[in-house]
Protein backbone atom coordinates (compact mmCIF):
# COMPACT_ATOMS: atom_id res chain seq x y z
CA UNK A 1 108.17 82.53 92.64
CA UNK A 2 105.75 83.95 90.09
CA UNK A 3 103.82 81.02 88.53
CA UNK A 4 102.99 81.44 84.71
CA UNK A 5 100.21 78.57 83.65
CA UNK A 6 98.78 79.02 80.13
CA UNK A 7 95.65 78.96 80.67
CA UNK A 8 96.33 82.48 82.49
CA UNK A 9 98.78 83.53 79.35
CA UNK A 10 96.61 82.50 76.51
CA UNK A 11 94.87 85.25 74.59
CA UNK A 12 91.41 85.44 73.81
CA UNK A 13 90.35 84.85 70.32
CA UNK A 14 89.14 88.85 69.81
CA UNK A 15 92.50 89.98 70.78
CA UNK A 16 94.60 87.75 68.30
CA UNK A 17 92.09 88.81 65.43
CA UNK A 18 92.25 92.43 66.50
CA UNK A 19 95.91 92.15 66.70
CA UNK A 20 95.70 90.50 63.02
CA UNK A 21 93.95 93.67 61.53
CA UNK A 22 90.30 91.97 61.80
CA UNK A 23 88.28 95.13 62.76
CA UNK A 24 85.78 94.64 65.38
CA UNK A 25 82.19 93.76 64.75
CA UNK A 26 83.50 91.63 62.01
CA UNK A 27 83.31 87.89 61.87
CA UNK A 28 86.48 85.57 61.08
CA UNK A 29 86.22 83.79 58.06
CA UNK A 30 86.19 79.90 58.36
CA UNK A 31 89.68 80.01 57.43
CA UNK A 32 90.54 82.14 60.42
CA UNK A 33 88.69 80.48 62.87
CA UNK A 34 90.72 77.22 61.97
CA UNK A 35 93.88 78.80 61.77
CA UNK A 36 93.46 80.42 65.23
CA UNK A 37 92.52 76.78 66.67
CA UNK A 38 95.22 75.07 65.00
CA UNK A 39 98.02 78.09 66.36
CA UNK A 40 96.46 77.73 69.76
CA UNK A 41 97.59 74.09 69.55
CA UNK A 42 100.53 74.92 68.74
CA UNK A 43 100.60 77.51 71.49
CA UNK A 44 100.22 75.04 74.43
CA UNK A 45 102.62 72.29 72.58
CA UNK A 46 105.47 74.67 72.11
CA UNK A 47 105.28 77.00 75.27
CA UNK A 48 107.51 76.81 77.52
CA UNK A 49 107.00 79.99 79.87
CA UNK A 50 109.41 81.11 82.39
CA UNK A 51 110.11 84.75 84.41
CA UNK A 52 112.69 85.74 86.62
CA UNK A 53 111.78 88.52 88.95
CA UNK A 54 114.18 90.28 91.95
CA UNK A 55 113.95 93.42 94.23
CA UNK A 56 116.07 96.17 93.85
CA UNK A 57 116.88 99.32 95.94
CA UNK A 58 115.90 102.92 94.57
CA UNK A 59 119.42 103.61 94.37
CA UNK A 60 120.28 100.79 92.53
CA UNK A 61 117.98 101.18 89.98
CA UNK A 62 118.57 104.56 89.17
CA UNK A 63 121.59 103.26 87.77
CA UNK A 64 119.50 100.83 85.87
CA UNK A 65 117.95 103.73 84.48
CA UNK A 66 120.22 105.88 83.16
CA UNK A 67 121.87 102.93 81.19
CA UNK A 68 124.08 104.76 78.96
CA UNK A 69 122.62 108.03 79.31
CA UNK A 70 120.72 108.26 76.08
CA UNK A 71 117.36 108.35 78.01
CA UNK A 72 114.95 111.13 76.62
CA UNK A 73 115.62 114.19 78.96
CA UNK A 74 112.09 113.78 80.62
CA UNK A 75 110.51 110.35 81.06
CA UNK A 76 107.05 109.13 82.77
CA UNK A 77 109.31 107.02 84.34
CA UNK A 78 111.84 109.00 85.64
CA UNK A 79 109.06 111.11 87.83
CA UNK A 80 107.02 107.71 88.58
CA UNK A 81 109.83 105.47 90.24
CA UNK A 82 111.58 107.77 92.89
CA UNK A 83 107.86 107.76 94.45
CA UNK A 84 107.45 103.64 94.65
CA UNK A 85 106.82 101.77 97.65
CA UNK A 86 109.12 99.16 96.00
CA UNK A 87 111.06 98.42 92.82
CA UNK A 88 111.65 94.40 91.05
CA UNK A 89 113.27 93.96 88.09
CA UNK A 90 111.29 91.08 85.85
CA UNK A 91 111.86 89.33 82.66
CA UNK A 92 109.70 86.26 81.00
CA UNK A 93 110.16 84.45 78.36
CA UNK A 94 107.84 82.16 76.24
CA UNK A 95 110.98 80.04 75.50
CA UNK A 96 112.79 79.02 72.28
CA UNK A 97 110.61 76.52 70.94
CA UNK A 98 107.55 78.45 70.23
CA UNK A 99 110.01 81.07 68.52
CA UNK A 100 111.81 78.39 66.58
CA UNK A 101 108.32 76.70 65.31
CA UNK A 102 107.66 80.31 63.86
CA UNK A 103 110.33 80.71 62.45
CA UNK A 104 109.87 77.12 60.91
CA UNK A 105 106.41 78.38 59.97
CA UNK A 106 107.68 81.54 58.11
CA UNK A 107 110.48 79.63 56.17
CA UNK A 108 108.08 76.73 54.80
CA UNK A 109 105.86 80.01 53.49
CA UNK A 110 103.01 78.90 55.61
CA UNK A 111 102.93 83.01 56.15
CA UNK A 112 99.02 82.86 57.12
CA UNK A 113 99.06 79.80 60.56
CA UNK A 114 103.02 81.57 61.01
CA UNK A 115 101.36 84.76 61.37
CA UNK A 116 98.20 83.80 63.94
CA UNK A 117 100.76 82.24 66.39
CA UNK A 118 102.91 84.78 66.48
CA UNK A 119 100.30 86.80 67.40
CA UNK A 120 99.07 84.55 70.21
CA UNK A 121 102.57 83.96 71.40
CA UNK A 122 103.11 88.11 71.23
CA UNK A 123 99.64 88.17 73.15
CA UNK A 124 100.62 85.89 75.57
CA UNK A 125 103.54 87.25 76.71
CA UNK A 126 102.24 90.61 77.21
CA UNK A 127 99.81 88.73 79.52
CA UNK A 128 102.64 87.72 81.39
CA UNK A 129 103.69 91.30 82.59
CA UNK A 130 99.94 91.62 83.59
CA UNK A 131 100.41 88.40 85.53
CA UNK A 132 103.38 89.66 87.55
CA UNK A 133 101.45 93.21 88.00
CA UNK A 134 98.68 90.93 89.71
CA UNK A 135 101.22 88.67 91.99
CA UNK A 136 103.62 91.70 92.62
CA UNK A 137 99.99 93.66 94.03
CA UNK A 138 98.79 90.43 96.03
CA UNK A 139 102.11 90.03 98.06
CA UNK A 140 102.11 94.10 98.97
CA UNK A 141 99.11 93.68 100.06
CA UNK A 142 99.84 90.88 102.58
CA UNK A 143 102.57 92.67 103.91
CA UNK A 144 100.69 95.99 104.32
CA UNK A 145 97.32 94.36 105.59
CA UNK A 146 95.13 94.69 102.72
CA UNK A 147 96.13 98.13 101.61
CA UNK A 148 96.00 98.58 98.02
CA UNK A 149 99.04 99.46 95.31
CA UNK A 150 98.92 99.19 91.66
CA UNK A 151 102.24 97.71 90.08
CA UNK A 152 103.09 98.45 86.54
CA UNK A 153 105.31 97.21 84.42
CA UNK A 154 107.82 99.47 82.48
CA UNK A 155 109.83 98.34 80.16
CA UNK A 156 113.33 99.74 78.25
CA UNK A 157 112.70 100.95 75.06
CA UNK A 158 109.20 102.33 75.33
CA UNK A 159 107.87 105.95 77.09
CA UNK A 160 111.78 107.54 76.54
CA UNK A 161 113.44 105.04 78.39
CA UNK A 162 116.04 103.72 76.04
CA UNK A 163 116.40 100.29 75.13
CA UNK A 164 120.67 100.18 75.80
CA UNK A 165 119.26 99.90 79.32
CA UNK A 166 118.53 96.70 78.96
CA UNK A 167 122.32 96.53 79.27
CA UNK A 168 122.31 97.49 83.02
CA UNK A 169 118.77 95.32 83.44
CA UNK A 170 120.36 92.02 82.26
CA UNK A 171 123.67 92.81 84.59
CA UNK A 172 121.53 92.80 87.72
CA UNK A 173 119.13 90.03 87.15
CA UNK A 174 120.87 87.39 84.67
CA UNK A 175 118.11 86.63 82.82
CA UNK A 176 120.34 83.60 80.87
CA UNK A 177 119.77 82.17 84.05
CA UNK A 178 116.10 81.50 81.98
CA UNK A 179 116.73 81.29 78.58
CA UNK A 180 116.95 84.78 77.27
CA UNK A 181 120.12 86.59 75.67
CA UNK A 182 120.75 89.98 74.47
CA UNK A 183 122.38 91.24 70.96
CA UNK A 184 124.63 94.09 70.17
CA UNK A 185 120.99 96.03 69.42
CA UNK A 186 119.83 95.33 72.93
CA UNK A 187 117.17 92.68 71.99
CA UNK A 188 116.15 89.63 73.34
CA UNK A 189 116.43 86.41 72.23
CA UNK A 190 113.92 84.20 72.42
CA UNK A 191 111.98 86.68 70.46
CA UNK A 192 108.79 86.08 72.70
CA UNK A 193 110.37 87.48 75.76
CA UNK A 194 109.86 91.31 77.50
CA UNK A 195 111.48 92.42 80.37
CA UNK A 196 112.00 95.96 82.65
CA UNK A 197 110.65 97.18 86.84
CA UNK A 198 107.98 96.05 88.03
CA UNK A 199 107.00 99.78 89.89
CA UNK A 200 104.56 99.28 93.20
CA UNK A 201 102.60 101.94 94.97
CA UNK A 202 99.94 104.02 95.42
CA UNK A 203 97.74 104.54 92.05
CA UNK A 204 97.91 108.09 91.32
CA UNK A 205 102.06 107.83 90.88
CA UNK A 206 101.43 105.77 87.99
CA UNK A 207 99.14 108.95 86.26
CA UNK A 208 101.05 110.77 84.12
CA UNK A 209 99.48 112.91 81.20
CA UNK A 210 100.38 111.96 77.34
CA UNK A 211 102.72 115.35 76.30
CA UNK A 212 105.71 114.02 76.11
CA UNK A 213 107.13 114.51 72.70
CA UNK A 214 107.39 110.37 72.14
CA UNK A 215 103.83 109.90 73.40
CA UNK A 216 102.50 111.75 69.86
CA UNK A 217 104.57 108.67 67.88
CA UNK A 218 103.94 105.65 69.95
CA UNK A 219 102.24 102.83 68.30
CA UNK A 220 101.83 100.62 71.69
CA UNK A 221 99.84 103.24 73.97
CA UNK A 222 99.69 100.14 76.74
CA UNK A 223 99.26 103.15 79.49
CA UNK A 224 95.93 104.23 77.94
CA UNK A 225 94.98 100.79 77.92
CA UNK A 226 95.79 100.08 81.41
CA UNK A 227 94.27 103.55 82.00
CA UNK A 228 97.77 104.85 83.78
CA UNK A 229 97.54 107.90 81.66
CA UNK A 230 95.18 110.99 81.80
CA UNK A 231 94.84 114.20 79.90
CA UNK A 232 96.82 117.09 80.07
């Protein structure tokens, strides 16, 4: 069982004000500063983080894959995951209640303190796939004595793997079983929640170089910030 503590989830402080537009070098205003501390109480009052994470064949989740066949007709990900050592299927949730509060936030036009925390909460559970990367690489390496494999986390709906495969995804691990639903557009409710494979093995099968045609319009680059990707 993959253990989620918040401490582990929480985002630092330059992340939330990069993800808030602050550009870096600057200093938060007095404002900010307080609005960050108060959403980071609200953070660890309203969290209530859970994941759900199973192994699956290569077989099996080739099915996964294709979903409903409205993949892009070349994927990262369709190269990357024949070549794993193994395959889980994960998804995590920060829960209802932080979603609900921002919501609350939002409605009572508190825009600015609605705004920092869900940015934290975004953060945080982004830091959750990083956290299952970490666990998913400590137990292959106690079953292959030390040897080392990267796991990544790919998810539907980014790098041409379309989001209707969430479909599939949901059918084999029941993620209700944790809180989170999916609507007739395939996304997840609570809001805070991501999901996809877990994909273990050596590095280099995880290096894939950014000319795909989606790769020119993607506005979450997470492989060049995990450093996955290399040049053409």
């Amino acid at each position: 069982m993959i253990d989620f503590p918040l401490p582990r989830l929480q985002p630092q402080e330059a992340a939330v004000y990069a993800a808030l537009g602050l550009k870096s070098g600057s200093r938060p205003s007095p404002r900010s500063s307080a609005l960050l501390l108060r959403a980071l109480e609200l953070f660890k009052i309203c969290s209530e983080p859970l994941g759900l994470c199973a192994a699956i064949a290569l077989d099996e989740f080739a099915d996964v894959f294709s979903g409903q066949g409205r993949n892009a007709p070349d994927t990262p990900l369709k190269k990357i995951f024949p070549r794993a050592d193994s395959l889980h299927l994960f998804a995590f949730t920060m829960g209802a209640r932080i979603s609900e509060e921002i919501k609350s936030l939002f409605a009572s036009d508190d825009f600015a303190l609605g705004s920092v925390l869900d940015a934290v909460a975004s953060l945080a559970a982004d830091q959750a796939g990083r956290v299952a990367e970490e666990w998913i690489e400590r137990q292959d390496a106690m079953q292959k004595n030390g040897a080392l494999s990267r796991a990544f986390l790919y998810s539907p709906g980014y790098c041409g793997w379309h989001i209707s495969a969430q479909e599939k995804l949901f059918a084999r691990l029941r993620p209700e079983k944790i809180g989170i639903t999916l609507n007739e557009s395939f996304l997840m409710s609570p809001l805070k929640s991501i999901s996809g494979v877990l994909v273990t093995g050596p590095a280099l099968i995880h290096q894939f170089s950014e000319v795909y045609p989606f790769c020119a319009h993607c506005k979450s680059p997470a492989c060049r910030e995990r450093g996955m990707a290399r040049s053409a």
